[in-house]
PDB file of N, CA and C in Angstrom:
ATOM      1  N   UNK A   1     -60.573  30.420   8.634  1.00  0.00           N
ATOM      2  CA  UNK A   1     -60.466  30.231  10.058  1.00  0.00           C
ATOM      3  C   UNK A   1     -59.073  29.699  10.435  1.00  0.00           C
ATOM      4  N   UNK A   2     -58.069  28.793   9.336  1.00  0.00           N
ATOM      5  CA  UNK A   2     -57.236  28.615   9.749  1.00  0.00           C
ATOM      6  C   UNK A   2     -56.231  29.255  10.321  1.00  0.00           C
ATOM      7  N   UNK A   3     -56.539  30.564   9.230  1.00  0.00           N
ATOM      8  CA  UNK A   3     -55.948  31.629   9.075  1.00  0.00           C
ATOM      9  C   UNK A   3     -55.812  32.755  10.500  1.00  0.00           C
ATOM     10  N   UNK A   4     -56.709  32.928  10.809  1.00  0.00           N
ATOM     11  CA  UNK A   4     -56.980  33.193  12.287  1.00  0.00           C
ATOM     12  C   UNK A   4     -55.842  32.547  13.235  1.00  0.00           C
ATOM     13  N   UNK A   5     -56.486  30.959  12.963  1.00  0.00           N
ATOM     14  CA  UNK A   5     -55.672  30.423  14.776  1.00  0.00           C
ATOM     15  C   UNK A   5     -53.857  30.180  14.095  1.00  0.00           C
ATOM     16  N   UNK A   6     -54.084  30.010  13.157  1.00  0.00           N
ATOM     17  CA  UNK A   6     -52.252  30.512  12.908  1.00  0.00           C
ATOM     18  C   UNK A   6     -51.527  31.688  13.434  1.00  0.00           C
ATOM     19  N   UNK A   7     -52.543  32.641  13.370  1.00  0.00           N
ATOM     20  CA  UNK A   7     -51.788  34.123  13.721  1.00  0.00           C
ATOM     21  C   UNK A   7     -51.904  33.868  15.008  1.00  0.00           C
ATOM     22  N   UNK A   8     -52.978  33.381  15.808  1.00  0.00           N
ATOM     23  CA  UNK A   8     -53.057  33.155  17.009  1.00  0.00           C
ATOM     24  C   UNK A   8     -52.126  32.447  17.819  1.00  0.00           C
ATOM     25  N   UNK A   9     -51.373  30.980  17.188  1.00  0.00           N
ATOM     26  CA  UNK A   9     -50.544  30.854  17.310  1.00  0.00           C
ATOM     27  C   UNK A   9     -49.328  31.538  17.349  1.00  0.00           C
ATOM     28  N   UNK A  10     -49.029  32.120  16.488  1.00  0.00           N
ATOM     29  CA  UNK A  10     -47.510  32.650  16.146  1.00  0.00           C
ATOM     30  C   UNK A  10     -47.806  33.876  17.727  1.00  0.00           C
ATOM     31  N   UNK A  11     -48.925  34.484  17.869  1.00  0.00           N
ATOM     32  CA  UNK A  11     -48.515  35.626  18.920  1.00  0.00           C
ATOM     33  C   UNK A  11     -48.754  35.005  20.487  1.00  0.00           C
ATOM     34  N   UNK A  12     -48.732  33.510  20.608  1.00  0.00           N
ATOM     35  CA  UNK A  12     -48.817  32.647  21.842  1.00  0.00           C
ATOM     36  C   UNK A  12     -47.374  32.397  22.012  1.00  0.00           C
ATOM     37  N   UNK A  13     -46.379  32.240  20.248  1.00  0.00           N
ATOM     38  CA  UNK A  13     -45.179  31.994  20.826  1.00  0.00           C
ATOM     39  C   UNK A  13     -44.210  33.755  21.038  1.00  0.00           C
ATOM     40  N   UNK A  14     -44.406  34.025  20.017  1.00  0.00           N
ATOM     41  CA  UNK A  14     -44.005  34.936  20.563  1.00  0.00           C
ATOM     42  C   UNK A  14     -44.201  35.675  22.248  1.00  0.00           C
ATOM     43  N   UNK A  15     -44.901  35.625  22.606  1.00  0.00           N
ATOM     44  CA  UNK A  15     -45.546  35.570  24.073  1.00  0.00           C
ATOM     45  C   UNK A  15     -44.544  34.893  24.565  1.00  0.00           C
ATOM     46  N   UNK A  16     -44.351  33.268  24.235  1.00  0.00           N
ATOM     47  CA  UNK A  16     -43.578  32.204  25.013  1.00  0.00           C
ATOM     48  C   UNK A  16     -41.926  32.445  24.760  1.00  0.00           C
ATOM     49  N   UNK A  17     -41.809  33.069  23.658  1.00  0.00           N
ATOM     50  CA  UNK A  17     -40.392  33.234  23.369  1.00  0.00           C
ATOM     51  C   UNK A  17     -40.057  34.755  23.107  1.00  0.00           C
ATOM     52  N   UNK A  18     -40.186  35.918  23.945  1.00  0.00           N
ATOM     53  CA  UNK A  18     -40.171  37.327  23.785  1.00  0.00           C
ATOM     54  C   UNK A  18     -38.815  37.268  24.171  1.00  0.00           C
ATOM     55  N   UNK A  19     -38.300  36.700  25.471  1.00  0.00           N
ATOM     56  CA  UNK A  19     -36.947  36.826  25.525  1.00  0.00           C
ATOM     57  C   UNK A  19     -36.054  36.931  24.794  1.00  0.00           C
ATOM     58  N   UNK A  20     -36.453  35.307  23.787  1.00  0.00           N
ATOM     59  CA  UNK A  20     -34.696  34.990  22.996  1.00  0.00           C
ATOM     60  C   UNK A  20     -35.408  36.049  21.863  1.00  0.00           C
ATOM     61  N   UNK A  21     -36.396  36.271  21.648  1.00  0.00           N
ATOM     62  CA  UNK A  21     -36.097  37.275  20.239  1.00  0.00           C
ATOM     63  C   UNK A  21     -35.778  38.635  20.493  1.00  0.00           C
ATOM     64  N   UNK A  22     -36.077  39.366  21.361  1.00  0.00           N
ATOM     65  CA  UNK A  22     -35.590  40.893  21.858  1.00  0.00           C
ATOM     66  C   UNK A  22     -34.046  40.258  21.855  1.00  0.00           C
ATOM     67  N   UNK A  23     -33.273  39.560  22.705  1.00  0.00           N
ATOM     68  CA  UNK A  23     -31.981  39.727  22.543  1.00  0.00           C
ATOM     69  C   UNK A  23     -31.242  39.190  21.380  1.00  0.00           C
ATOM     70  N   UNK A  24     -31.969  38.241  20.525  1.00  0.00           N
ATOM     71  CA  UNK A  24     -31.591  38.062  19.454  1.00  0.00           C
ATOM     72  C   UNK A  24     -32.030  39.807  18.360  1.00  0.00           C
ATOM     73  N   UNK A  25     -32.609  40.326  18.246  1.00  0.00           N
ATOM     74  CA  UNK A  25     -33.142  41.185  17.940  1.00  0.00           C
ATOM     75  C   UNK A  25     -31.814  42.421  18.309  1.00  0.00           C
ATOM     76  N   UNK A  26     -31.786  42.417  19.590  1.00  0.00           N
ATOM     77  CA  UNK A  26     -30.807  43.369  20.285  1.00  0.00           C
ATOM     78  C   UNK A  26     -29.364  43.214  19.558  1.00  0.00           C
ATOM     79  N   UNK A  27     -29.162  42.521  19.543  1.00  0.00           N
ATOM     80  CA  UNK A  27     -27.445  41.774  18.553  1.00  0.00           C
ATOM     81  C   UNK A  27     -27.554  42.251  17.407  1.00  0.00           C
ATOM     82  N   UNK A  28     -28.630  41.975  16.639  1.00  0.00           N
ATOM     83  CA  UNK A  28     -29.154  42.683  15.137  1.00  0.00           C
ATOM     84  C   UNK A  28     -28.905  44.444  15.299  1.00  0.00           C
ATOM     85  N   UNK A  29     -29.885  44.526  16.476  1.00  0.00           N
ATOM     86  CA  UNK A  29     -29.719  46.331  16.361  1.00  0.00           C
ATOM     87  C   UNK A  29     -28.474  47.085  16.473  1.00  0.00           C
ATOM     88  N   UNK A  30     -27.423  46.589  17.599  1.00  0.00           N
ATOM     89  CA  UNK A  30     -26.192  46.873  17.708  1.00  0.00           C
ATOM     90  C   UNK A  30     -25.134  46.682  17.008  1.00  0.00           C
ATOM     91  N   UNK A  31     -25.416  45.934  15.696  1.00  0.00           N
ATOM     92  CA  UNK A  31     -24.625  45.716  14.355  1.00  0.00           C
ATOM     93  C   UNK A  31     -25.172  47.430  13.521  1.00  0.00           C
ATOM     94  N   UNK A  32     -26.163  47.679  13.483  1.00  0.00           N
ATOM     95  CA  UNK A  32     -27.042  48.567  12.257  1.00  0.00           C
ATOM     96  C   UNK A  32     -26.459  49.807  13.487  1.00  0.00           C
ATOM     97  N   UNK A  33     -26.200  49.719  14.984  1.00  0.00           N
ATOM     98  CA  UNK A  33     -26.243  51.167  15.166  1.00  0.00           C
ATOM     99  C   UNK A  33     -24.804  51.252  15.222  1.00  0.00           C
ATOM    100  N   UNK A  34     -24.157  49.934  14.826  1.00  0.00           N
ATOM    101  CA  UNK A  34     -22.399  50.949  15.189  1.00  0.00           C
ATOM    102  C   UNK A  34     -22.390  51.823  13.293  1.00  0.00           C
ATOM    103  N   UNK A  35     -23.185  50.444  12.215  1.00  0.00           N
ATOM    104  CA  UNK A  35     -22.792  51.177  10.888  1.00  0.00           C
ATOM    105  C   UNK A  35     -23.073  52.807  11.055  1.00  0.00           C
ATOM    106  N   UNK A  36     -24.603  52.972  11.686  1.00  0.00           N
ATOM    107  CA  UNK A  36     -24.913  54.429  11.769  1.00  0.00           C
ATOM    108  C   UNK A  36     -24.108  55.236  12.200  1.00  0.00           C
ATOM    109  N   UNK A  37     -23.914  54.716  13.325  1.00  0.00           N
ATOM    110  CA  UNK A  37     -22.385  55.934  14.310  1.00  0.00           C
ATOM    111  C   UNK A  37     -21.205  56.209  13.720  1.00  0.00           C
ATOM    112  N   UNK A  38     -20.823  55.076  12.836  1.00  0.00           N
ATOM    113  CA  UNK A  38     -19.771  55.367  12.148  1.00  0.00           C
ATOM    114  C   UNK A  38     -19.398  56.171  10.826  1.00  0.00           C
ATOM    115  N   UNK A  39     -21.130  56.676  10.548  1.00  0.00           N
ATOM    116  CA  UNK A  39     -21.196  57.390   9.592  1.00  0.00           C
ATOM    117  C   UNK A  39     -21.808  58.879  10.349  1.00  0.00           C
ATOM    118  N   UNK A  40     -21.631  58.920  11.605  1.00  0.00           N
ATOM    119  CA  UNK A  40     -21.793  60.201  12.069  1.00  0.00           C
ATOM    120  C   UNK A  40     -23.257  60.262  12.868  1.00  0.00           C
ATOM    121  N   UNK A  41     -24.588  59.459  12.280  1.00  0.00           N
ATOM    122  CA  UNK A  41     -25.821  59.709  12.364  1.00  0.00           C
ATOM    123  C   UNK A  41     -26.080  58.606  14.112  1.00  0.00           C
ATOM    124  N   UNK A  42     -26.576  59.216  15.159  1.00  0.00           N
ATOM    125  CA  UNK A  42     -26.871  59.168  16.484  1.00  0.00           C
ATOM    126  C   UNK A  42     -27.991  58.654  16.789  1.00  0.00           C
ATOM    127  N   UNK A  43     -28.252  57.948  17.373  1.00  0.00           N
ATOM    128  CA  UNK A  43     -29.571  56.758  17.192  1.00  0.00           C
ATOM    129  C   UNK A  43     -29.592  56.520  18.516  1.00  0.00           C
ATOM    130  N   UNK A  44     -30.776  56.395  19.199  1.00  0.00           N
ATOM    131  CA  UNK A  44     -30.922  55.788  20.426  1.00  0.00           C
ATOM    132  C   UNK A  44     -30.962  54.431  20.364  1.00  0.00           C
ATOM    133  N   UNK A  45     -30.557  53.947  21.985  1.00  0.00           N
ATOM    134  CA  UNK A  45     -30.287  52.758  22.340  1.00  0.00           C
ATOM    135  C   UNK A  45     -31.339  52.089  23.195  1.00  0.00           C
ATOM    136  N   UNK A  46     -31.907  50.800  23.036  1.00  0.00           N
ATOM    137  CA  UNK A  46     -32.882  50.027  23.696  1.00  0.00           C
ATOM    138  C   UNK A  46     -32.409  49.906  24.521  1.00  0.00           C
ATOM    139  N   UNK A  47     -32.823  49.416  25.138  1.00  0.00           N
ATOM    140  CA  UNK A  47     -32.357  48.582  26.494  1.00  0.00           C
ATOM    141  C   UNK A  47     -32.977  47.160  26.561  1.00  0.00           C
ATOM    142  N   UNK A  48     -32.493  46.124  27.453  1.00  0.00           N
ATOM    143  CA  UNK A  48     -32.690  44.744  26.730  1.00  0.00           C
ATOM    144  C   UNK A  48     -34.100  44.540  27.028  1.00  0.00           C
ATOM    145  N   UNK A  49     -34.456  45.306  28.977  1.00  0.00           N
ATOM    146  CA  UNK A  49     -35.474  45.215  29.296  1.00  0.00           C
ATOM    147  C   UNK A  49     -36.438  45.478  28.623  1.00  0.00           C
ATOM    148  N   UNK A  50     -36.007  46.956  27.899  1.00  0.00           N
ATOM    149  CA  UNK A  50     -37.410  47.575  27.246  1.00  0.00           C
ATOM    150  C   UNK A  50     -37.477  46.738  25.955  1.00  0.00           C
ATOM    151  N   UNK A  51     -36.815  45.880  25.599  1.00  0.00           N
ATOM    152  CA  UNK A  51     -37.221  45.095  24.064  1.00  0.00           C
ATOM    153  C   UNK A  51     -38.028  44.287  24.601  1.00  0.00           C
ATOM    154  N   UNK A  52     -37.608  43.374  25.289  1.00  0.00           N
ATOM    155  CA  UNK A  52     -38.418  42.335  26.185  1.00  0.00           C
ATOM    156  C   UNK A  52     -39.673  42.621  26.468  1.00  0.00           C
ATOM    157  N   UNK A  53     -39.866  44.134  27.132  1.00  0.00           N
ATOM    158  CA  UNK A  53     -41.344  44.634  26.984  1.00  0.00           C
ATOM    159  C   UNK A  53     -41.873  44.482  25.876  1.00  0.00           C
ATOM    160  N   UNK A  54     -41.388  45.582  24.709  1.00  0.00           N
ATOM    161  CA  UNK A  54     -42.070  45.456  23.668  1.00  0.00           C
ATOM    162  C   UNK A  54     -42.456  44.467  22.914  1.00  0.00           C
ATOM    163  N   UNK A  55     -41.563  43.530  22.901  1.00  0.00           N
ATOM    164  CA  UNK A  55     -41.754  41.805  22.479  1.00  0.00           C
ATOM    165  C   UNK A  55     -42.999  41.381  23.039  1.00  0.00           C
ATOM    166  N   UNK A  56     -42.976  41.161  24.562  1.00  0.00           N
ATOM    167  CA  UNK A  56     -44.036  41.030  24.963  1.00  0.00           C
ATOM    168  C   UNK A  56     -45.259  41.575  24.908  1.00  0.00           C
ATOM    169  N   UNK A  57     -45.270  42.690  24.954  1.00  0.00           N
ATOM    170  CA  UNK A  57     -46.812  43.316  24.315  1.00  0.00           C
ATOM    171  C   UNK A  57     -47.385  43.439  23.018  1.00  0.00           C
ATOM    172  N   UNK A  58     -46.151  43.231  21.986  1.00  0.00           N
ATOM    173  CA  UNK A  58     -46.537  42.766  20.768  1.00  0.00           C
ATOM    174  C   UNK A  58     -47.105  41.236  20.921  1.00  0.00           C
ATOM    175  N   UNK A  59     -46.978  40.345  21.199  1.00  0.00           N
ATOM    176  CA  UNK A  59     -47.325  39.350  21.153  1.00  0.00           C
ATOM    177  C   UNK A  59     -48.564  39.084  21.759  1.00  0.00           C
ATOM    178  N   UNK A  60     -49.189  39.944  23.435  1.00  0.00           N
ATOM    179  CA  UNK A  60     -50.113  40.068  23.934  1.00  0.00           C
ATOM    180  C   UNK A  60     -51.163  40.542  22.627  1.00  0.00           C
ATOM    181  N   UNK A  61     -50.991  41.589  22.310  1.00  0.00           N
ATOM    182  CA  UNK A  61     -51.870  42.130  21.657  1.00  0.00           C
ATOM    183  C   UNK A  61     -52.138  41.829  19.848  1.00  0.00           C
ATOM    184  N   UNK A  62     -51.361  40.590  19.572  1.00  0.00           N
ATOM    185  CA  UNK A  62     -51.532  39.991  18.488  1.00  0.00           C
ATOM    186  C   UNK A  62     -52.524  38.833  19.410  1.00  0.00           C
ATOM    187  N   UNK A  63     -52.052  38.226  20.191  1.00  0.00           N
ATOM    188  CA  UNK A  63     -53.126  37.060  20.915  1.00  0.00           C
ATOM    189  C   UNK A  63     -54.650  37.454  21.028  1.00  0.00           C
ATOM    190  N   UNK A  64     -54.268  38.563  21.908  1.00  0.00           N
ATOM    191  CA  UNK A  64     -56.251  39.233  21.869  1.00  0.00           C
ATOM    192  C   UNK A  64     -56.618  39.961  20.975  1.00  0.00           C
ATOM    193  N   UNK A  65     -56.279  40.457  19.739  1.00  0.00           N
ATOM    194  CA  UNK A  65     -56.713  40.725  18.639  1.00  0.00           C
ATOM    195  C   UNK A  65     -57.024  39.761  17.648  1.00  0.00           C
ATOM    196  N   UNK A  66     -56.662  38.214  17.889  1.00  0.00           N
ATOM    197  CA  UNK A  66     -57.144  37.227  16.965  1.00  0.00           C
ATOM    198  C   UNK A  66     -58.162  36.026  18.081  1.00  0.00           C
ATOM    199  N   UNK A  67     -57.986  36.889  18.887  1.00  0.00           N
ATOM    200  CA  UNK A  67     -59.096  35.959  20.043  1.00  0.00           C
ATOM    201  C   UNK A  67     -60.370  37.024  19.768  1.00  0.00           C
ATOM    202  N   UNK A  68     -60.419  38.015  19.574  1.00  0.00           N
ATOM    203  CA  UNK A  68     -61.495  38.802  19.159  1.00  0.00           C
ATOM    204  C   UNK A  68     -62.244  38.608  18.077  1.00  0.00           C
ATOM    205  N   UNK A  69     -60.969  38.550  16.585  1.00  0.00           N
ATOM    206  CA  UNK A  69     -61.769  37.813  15.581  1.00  0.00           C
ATOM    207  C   UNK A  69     -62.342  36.904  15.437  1.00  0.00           C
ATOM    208  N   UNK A  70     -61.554  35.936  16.136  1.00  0.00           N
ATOM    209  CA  UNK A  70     -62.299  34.409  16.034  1.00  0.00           C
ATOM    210  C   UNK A  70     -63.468  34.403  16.985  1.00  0.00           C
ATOM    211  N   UNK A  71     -63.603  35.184  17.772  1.00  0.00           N
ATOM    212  CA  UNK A  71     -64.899  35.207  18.598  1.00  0.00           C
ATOM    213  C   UNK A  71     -66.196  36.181  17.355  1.00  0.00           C
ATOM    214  N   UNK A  72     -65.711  36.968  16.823  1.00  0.00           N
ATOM    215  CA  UNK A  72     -66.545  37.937  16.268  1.00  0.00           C
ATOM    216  C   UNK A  72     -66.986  37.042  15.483  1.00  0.00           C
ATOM    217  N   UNK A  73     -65.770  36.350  14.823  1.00  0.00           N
ATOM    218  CA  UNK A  73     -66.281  35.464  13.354  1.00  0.00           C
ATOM    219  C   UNK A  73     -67.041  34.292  13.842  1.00  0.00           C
ATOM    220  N   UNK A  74     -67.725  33.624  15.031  1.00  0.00           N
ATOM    221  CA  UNK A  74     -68.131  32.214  14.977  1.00  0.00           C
ATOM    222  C   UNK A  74     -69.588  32.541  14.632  1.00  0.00           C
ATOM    223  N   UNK A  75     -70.361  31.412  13.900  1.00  0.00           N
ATOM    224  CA  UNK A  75     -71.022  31.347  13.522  1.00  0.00           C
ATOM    225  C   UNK A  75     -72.574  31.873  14.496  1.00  0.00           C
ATOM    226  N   UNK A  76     -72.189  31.504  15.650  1.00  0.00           N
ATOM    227  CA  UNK A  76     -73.613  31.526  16.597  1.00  0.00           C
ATOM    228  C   UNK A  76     -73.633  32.467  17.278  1.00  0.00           C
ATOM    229  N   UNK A  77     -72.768  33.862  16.684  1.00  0.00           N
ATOM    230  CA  UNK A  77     -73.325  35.248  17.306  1.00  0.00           C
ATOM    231  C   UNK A  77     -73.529  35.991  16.659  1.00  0.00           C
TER     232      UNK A  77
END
């Protein structure tokens, strides 16, 4: 069970902190896409907004996927 509300945790912060990691994230990607470009190979580009989304809905859907387990798993249903 700990095991559960840990993950549960980690996708509450992520939730709380989607910002700084998409643009921390974004800095990472724009290092890996100049190596690519510079070897010829063409890669699309995020956008900060759309990381921020995805950050955020990763984290949504880690939250209610361990709010599900821990509901599935309690003893009195």
């Amino acid at each position: 069970m700990l095991l559960e509300f840990s993950r549960l945790l980690a996708g509450v912060l992520i939730l709380l902190f989607h910002r700084r990691i998409a643009d921390f994230m974004q800095t990472q990607e724009r290092t890996v896409l100049v190596v690519f470009r510079q070897r010829g190979v063409r890669l699309p580009d995020l956008t900060n907004a759309a990381a921020r989304n995805v950050y955020f809905c990763l984290g949504l859907f880690i939250c209610c996927y361990q709010m599900f387990r821990i509901w599935t798993t309690l003893p009195g249903r």
